[in-house]
Protein backbone atom coordinates (compact mmCIF):
# COMPACT_ATOMS: atom_id res chain seq x y z
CA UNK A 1 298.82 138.76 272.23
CA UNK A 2 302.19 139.64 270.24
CA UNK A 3 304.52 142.62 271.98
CA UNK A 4 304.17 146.14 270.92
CA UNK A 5 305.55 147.19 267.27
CA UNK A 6 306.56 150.72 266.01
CA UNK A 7 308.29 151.11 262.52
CA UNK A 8 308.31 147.08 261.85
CA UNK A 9 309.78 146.18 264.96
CA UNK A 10 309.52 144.94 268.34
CA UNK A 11 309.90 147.05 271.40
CA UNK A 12 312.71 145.50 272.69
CA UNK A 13 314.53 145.96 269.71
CA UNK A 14 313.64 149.20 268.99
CA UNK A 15 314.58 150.27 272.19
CA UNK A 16 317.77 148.77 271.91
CA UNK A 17 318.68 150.57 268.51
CA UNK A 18 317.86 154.00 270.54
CA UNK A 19 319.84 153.38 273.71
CA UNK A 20 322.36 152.48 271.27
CA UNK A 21 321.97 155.64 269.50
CA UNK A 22 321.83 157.75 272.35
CA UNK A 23 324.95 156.07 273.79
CA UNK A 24 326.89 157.15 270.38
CA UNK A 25 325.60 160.21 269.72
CA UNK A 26 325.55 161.41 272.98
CA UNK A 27 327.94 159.74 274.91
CA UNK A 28 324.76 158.25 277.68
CA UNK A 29 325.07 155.37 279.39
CA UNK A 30 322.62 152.83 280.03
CA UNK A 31 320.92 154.33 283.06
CA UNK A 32 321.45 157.76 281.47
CA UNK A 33 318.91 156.43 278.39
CA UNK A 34 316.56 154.62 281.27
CA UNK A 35 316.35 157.77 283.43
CA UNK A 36 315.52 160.23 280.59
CA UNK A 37 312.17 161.35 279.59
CA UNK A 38 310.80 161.02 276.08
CA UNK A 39 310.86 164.67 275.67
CA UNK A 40 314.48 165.20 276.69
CA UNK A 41 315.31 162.41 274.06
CA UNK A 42 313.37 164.27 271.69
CA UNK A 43 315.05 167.71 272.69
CA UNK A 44 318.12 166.30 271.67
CA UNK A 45 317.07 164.64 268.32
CA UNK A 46 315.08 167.86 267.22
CA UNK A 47 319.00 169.97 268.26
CA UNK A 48 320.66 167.19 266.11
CA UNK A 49 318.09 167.74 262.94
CA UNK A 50 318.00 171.22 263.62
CA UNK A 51 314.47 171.41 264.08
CA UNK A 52 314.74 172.62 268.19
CA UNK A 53 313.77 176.02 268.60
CA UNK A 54 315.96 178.68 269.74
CA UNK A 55 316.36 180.12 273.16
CA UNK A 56 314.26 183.56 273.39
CA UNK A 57 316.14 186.38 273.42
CA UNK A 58 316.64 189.28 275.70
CA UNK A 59 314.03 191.57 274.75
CA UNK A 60 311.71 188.58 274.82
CA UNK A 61 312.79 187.27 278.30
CA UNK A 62 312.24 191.01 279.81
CA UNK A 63 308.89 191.25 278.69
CA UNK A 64 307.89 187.67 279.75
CA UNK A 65 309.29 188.67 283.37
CA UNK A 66 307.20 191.52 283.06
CA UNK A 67 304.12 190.14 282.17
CA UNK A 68 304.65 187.10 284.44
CA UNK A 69 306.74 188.12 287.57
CA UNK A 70 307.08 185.76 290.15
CA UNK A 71 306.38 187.59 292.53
């Protein structure tokens, strides 16, 4: 059975062209790329494409803590 492919390559390499990435674009180091999730990753690709959301504001947070208090 061959390894694992995504966009024409092999895992190995493809994961080495994205802790490589991550490294220059935001300054992680090895373990910092190992210990992250997927979904921080993606976090900080969707910032740098300027597809991440923004933070709610205020208003919204007031009547979130309203609707949900903790108690």
């Amino acid at each position: 059975m061959s390894p694992p492919q995504a966009q024409g390559g092999t895992f190995a390499g493809n994961t080495r062209r994205l802790a490589g990435a991550a490294g220059a674009m935001f300054g992680w180091k090895p373990g910092d790329f190992w210990a992250a999730t997927p979904a921080e990753l993606g976090a900080l690709l969707d910032a740098i494409r300027g597809d991440a959301e923004l933070p709610p504001d205020t208003d919204t947070l007031a009547r979130l803590k309203e609707q949900f208090p903790d108690g």
